[in-house]
Protein backbone atom coordinates (compact mmCIF):
# COMPACT_ATOMS: atom_id res chain seq x y z
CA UNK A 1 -53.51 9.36 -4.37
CA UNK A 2 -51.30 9.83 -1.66
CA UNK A 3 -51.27 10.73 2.19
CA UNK A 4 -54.34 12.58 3.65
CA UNK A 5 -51.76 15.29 4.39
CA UNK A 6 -53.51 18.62 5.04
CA UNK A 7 -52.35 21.81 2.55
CA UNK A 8 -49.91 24.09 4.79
CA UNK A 9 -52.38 25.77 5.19
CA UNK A 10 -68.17 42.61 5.08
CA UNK A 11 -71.26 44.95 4.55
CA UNK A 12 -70.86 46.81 1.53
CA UNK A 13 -73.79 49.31 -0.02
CA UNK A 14 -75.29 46.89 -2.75
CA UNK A 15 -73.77 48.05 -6.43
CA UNK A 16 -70.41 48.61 -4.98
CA UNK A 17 -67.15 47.64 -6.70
CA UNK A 18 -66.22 45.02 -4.15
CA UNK A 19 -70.13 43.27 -4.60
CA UNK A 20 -70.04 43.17 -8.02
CA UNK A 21 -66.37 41.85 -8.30
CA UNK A 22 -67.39 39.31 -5.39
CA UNK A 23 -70.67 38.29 -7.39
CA UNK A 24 -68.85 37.71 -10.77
CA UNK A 25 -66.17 35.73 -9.07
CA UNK A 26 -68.82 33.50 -7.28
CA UNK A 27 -70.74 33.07 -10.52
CA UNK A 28 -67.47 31.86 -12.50
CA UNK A 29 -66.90 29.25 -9.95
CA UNK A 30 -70.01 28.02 -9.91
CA UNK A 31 -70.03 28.00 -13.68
CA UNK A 32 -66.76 26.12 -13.34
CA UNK A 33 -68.81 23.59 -11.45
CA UNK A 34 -71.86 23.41 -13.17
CA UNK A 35 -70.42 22.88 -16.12
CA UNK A 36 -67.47 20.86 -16.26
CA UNK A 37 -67.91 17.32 -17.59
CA UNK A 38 -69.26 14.47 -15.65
CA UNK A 39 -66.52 11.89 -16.79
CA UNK A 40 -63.78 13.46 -14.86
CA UNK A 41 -65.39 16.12 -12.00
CA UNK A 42 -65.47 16.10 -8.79
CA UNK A 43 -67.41 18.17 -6.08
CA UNK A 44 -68.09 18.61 -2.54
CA UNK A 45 -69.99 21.26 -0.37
CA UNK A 46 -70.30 22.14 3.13
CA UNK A 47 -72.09 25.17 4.81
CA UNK A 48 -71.66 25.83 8.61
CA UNK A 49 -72.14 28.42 10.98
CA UNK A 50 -70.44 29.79 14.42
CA UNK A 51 -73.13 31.28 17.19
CA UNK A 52 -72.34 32.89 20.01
CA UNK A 53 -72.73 36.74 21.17
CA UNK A 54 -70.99 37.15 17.20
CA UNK A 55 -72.17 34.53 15.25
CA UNK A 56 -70.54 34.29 11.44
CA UNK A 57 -71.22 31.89 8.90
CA UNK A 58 -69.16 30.14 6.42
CA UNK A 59 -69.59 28.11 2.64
CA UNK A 60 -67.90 25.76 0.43
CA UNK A 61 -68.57 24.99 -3.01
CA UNK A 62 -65.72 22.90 -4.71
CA UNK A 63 -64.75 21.52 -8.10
CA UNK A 64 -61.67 19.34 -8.93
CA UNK A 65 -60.79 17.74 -12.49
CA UNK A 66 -57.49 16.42 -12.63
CA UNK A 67 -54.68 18.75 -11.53
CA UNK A 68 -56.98 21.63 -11.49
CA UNK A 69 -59.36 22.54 -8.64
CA UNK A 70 -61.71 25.85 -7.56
CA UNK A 71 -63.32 26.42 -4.44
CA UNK A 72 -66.05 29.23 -3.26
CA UNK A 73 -65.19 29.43 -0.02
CA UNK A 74 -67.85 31.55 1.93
CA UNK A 75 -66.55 35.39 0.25
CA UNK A 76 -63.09 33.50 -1.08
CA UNK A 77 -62.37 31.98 -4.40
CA UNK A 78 -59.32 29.67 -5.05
CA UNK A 79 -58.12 28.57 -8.09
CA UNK A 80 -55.55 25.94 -8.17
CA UNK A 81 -53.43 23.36 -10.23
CA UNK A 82 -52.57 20.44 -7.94
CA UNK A 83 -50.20 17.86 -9.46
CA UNK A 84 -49.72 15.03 -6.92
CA UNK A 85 -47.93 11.29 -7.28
CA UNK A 86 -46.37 8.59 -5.15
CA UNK A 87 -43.37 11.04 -4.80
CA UNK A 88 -45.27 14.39 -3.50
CA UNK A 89 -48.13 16.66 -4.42
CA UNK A 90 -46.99 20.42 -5.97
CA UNK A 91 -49.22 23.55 -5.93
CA UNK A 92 -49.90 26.65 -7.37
CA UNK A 93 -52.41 29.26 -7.03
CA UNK A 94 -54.40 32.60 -6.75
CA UNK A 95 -56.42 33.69 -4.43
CA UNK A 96 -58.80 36.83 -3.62
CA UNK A 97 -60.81 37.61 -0.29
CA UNK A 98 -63.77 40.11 -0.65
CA UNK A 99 -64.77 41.52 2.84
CA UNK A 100 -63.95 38.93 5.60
CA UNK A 101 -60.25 38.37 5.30
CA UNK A 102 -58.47 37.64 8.96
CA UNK A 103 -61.97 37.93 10.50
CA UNK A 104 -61.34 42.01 11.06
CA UNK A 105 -64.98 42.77 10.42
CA UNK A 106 -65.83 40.88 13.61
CA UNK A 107 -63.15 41.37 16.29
CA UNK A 108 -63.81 41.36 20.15
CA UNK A 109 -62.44 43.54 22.61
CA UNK A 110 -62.92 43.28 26.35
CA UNK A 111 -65.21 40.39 26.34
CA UNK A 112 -67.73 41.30 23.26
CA UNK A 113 -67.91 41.96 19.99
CA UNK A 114 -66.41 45.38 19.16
CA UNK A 115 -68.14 46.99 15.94
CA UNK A 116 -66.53 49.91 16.38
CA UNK A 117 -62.97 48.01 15.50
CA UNK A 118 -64.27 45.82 12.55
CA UNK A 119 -63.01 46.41 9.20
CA UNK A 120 -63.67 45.12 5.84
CA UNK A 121 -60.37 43.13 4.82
CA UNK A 122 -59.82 42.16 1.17
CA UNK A 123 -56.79 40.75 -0.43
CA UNK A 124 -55.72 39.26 -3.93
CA UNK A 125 -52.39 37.30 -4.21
CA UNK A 126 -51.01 34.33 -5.17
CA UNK A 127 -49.25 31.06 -3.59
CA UNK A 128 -47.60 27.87 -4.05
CA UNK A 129 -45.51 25.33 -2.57
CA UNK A 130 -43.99 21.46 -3.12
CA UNK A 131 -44.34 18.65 -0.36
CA UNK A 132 -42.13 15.33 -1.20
CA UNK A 133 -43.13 12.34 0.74
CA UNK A 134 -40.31 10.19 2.60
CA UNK A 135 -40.14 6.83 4.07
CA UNK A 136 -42.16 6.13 7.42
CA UNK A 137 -44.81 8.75 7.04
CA UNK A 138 -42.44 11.38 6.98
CA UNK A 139 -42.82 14.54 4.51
CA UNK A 140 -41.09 17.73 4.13
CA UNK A 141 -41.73 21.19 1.40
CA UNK A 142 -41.79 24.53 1.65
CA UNK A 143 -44.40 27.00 1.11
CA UNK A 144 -44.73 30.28 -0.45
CA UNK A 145 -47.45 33.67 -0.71
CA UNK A 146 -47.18 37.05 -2.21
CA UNK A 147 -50.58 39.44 -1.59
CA UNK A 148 -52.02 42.96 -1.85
CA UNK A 149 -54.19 43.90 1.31
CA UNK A 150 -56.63 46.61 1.89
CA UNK A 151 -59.71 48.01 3.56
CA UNK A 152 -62.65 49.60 3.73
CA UNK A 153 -64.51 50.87 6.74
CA UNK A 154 -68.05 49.47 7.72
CA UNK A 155 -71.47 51.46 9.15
CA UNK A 156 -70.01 50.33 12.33
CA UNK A 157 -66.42 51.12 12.34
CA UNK A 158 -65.04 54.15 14.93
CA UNK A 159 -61.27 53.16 13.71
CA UNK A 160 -58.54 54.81 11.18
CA UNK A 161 -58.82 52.76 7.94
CA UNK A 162 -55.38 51.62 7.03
CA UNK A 163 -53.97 51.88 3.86
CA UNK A 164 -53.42 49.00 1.16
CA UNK A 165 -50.58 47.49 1.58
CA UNK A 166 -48.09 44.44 0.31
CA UNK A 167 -47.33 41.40 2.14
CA UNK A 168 -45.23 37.93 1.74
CA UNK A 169 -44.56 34.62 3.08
CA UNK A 170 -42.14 31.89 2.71
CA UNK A 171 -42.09 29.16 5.34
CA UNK A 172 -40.40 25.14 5.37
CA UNK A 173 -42.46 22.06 6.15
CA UNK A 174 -41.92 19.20 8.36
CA UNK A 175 -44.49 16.74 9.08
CA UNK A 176 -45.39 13.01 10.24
CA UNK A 177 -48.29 11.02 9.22
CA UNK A 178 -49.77 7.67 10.35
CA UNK A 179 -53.38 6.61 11.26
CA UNK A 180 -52.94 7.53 15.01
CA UNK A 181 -50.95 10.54 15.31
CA UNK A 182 -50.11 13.25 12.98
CA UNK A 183 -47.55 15.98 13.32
CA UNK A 184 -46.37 19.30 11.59
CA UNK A 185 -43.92 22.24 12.31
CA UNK A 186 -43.77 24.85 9.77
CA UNK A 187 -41.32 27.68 10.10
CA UNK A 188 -40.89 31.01 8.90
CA UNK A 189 -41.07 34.65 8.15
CA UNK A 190 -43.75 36.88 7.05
CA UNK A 191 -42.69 39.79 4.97
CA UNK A 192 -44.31 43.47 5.44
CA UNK A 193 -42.30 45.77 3.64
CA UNK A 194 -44.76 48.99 4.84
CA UNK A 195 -44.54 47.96 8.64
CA UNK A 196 -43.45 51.37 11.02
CA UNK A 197 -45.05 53.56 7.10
CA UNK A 198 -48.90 52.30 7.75
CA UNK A 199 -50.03 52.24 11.08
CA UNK A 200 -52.30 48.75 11.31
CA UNK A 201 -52.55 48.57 14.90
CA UNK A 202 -52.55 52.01 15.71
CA UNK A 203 -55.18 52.66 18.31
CA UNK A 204 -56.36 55.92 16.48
CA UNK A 205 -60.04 56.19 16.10
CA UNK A 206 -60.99 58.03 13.17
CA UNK A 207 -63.51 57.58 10.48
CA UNK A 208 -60.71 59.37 7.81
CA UNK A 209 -58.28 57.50 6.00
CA UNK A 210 -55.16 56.60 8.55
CA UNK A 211 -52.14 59.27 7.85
CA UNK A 212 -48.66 57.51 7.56
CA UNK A 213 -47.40 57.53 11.32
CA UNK A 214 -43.93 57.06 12.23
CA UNK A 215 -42.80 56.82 16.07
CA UNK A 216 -46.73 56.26 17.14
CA UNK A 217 -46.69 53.10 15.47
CA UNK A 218 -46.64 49.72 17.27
CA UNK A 219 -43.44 47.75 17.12
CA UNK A 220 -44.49 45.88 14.21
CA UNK A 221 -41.44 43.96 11.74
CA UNK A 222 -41.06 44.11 8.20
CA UNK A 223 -39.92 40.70 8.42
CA UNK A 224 -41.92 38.91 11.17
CA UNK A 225 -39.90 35.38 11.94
CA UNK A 226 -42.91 32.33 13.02
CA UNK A 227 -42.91 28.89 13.90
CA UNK A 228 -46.23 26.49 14.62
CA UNK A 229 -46.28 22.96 15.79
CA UNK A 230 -49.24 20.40 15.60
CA UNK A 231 -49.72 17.26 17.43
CA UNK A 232 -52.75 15.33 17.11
CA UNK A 233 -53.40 11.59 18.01
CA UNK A 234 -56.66 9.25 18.62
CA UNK A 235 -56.25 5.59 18.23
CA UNK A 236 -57.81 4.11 15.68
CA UNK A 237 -60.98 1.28 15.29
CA UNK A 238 -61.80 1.47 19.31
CA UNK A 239 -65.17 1.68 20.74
CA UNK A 240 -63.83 4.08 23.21
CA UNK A 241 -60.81 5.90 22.31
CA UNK A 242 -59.24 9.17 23.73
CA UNK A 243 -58.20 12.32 21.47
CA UNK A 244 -55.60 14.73 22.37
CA UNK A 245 -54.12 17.53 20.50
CA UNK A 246 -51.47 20.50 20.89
CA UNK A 247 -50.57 23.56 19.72
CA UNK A 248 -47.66 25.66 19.59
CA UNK A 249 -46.95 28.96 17.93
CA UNK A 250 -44.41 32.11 17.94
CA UNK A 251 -43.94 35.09 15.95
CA UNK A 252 -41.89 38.62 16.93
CA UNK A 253 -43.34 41.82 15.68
CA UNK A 254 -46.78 40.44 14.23
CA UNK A 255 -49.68 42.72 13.59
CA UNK A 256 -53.39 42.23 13.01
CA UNK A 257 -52.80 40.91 9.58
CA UNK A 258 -49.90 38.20 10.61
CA UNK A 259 -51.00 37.64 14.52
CA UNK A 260 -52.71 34.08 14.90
CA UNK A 261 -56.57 33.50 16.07
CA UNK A 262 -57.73 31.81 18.70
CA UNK A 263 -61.24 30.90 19.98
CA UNK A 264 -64.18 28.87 19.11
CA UNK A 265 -64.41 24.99 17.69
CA UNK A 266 -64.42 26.23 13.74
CA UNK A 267 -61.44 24.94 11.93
CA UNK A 268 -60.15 28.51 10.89
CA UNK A 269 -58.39 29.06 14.13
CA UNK A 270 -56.66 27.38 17.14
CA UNK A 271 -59.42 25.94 19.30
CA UNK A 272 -60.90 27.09 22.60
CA UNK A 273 -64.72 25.91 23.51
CA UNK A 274 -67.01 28.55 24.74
CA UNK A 275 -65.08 31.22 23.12
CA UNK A 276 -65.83 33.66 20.38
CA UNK A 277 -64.55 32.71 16.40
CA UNK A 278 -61.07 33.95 16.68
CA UNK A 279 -61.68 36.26 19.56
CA UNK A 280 -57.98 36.12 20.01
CA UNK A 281 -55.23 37.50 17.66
CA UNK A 282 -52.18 36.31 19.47
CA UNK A 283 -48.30 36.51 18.88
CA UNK A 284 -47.69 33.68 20.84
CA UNK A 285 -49.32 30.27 22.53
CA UNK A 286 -49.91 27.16 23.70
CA UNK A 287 -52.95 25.28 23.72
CA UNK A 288 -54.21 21.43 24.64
CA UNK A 289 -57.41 19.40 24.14
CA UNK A 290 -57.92 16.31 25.26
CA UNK A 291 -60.66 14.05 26.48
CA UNK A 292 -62.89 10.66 25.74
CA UNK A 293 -64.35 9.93 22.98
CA UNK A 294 -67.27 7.11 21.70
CA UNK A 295 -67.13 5.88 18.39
CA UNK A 296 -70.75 4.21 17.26
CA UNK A 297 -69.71 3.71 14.32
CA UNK A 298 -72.46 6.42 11.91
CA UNK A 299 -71.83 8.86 14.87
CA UNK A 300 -68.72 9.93 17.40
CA UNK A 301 -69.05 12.18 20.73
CA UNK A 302 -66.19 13.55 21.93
CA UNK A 303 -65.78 15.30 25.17
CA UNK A 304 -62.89 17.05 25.67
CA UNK A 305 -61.56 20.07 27.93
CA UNK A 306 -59.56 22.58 25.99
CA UNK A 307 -56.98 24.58 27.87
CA UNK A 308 -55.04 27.70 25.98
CA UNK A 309 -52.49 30.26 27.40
CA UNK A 310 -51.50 33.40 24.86
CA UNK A 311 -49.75 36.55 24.22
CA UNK A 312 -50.61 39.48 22.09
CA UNK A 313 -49.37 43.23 21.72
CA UNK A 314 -52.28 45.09 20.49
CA UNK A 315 -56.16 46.28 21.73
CA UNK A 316 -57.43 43.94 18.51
CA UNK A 317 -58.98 41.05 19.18
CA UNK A 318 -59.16 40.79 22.97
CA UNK A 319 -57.48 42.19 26.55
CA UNK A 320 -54.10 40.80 26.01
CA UNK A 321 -51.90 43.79 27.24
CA UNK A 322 -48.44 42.68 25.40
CA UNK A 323 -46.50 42.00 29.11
CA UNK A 324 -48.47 39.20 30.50
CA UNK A 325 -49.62 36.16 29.13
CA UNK A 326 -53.75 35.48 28.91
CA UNK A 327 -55.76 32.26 29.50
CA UNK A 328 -58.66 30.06 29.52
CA UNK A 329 -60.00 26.73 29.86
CA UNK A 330 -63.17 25.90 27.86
CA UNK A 331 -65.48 22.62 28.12
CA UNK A 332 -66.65 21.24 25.18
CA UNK A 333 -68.81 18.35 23.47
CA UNK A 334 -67.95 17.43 20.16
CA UNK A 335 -70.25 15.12 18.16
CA UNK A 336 -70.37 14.32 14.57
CA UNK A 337 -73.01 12.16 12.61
CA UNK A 338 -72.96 10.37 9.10
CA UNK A 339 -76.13 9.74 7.84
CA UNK A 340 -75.34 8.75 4.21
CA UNK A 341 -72.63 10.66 1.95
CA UNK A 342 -73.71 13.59 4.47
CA UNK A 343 -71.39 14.92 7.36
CA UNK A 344 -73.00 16.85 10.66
CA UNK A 345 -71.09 18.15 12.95
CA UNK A 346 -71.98 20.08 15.91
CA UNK A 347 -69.36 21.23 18.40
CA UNK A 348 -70.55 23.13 21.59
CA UNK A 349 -68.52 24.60 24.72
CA UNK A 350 -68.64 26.83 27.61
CA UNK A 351 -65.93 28.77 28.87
CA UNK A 352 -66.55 29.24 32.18
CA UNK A 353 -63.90 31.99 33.69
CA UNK A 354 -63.55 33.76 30.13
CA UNK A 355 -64.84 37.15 30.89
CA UNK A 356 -67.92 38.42 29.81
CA UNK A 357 -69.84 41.97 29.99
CA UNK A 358 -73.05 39.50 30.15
CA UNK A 359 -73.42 36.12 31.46
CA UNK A 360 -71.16 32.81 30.14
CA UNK A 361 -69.34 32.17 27.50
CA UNK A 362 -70.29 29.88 25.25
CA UNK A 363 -69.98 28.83 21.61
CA UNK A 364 -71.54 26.58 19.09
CA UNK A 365 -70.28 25.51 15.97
CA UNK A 366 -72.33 23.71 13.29
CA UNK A 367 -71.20 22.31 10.22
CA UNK A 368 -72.98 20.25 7.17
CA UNK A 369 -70.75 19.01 3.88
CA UNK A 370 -70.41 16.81 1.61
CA UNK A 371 -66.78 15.37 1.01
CA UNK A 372 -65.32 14.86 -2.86
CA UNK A 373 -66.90 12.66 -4.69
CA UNK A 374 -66.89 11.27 -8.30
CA UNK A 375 -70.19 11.81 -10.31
CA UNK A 376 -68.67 9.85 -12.88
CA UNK A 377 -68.42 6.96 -10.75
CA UNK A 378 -71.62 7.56 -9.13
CA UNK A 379 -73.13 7.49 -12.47
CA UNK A 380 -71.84 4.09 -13.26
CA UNK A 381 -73.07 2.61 -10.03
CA UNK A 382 -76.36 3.65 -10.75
CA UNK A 383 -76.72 2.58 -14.28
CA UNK A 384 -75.81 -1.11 -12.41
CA UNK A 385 -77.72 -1.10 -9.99
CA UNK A 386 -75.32 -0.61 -7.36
């Protein structure tokens, strides 16, 4: 029922705390799944993977009935109740991260992964938010997150391991849907009540815990003001149809927890062919795809040239040095086949003046899932023969 609106939205020793609480929360989802009944669930699964000179991987396990809905997602679990009608959709939820949150355990520096900067990043909170829907594909909301962050170091890690800390966010919602083009701004503030205490970004390298810091630490805001714009459009029910997207952001006095990523062709962060999964964490940026696409129908290629420019204060995530602006223009072929109820998609780029230590840049992402589907009504198909 209503508009296909999207939501505004680590290596541990084996036996440890974190594993166990990760395994039992995997296991009651999957319970959740496996047993709830037929005459009202639905499910859907994907599982994917990003390669490049840092390849990650990522899972989805899903289960809706009703208003309620829980996802596995790779080391995440979301539980949810999702009341939606002709009016608007409502949601509430909680939320916990085991190991991979913000993708600190795989950050790049200079060109290449750099282990000695990754962190474990976990995080338990909860969320909600309202979206009403208005006359000519118009909708509006507001969204809101309260959390409890902290970390662990890994075998690799040559950094100061922050403390836990507290963080918010409240933001409003303004968006346009039809079948060619969608649009959405959402603008706000992200609270961090220990910013200038805990030192985050500090470029410290220590294996002990991080003391607090006062004057060494980065200009970082206890409340961070943001604001992100999406454009997307592709005509519809053509042979041969063009895509193009953009994408805007801003924040003042981010960190690693609140800065945007940038890089790669997974949906977890603003794209840029060839590069590495969110090899950026940026304050600020601009970025554009666009190119031809062919639609056959049980299979689309898409080729498209993606072209970013960003800003970032801090040594995380890349060689942004806080004064200048950074970018890159990436080359990509996008193709996705539907054989069946499955989905394949395999994205794969080149960026060919991103620096590297070693060679080009390039990225491939690769994803297989299954989209929500009734069993109920896929049981009553079968039993007629349909």
């Amino acid at each position: 029922m209503g508009r296909r609106i999207p939501d505004p939205a680590a290596r541990r020793p084996d036996g440890s705390p974190d594993v166990q609480t990760g395994v039992a929360l995997s296991m009651f989802t999957l319970f959740f799944v496996l047993t709830s009944p037929a005459s009202a669930a639905e499910w859907r699964g994907a599982v994917g993977a990003h390669i490049s000179q840092s390849s990650n991987g990522a899972m989805d396990v899903g289960w809706r009935a009703g208003d309620w809905q829980a996802e596995l997602l790779t080391d995440t679990v979301d539980v949810r109740w999702r009341p939606e009608d002709e009016r608007g959709r409502a949601w509430v939820a909680g939320r916990v991260q085991l190991g991979a949150a913000g993708l600190m355990i795989a950050p790049w520096a200079d060109g290449a992964p750099a282990p000695g900067s990754a962190l474990a990043a976990f995080y338990a909170g909860a969320e909600g938010g309202r979206l009403w829907y208005l006359p000519r594909g118009l909708y509006g909301g507001f969204d809101a997150r309260a959390q409890h962050w902290w970390f662990r170091g890994v075998q690799t890690t040559d950094r100061a391991v922050p403390a836990a800390q507290a963080r918010s966010e409240g933001a409003g919602i303004l968006g346009w849907w039809t079948t060619p083009v969608q649009a959405w701004v959402r603008v706000g503030a992200h609270g961090a009540p220990d910013a200038g205490a805990i030192g985050l970004d500090t470029p410290i390298r220590s294996g002990t815990p991080l003391p607090r810091v006062g004057a060494d630490a980065p200009a970082v805001r206890r409340v961070q003001p943001f604001a992100h714009l999406t454009l997307t459009a592709r005509p519809p029910d053509r042979r041969v149809t063009p895509r193009a997207e953009l994408r805007v952001g801003w924040t003042d006095g981010a960190d690693a927890i609140s800065r945007t990523r940038l890089g790669g062709n997974s949906p977890y962060a603003v794209p840029l062919s060839g590069a590495g999964w969110a090899e950026f964490w940026v304050d600020r940026y601009a970025a554009v795809r666009a190119g031809p696409g062919l639609d056959l129908g049980a299979a689309r290629v898409d080729a498209v040239v993606d072209a970013a420019i960003w800003q970032g204060t801090t040594d995380w995530g890349g060689t942004a040095d806080g004064t200048l602006p950074t970018h890159a223009v990436g080359i990509g072929l996008l193709s996705r086949f539907q054989p069946g109820r499955l989905t394949v998609d395999v994205d794969a780029g080149v960026a060919p003046w991103l620096p590297r230590r070693d060679g080009l840049a390039w990225s491939v992402w690769t994803l297989v899932s299954v989209p929500w589907d009734t069993r109920a009504n896929a049981s009553v198909a079968s039993e007629s023969g349909g």
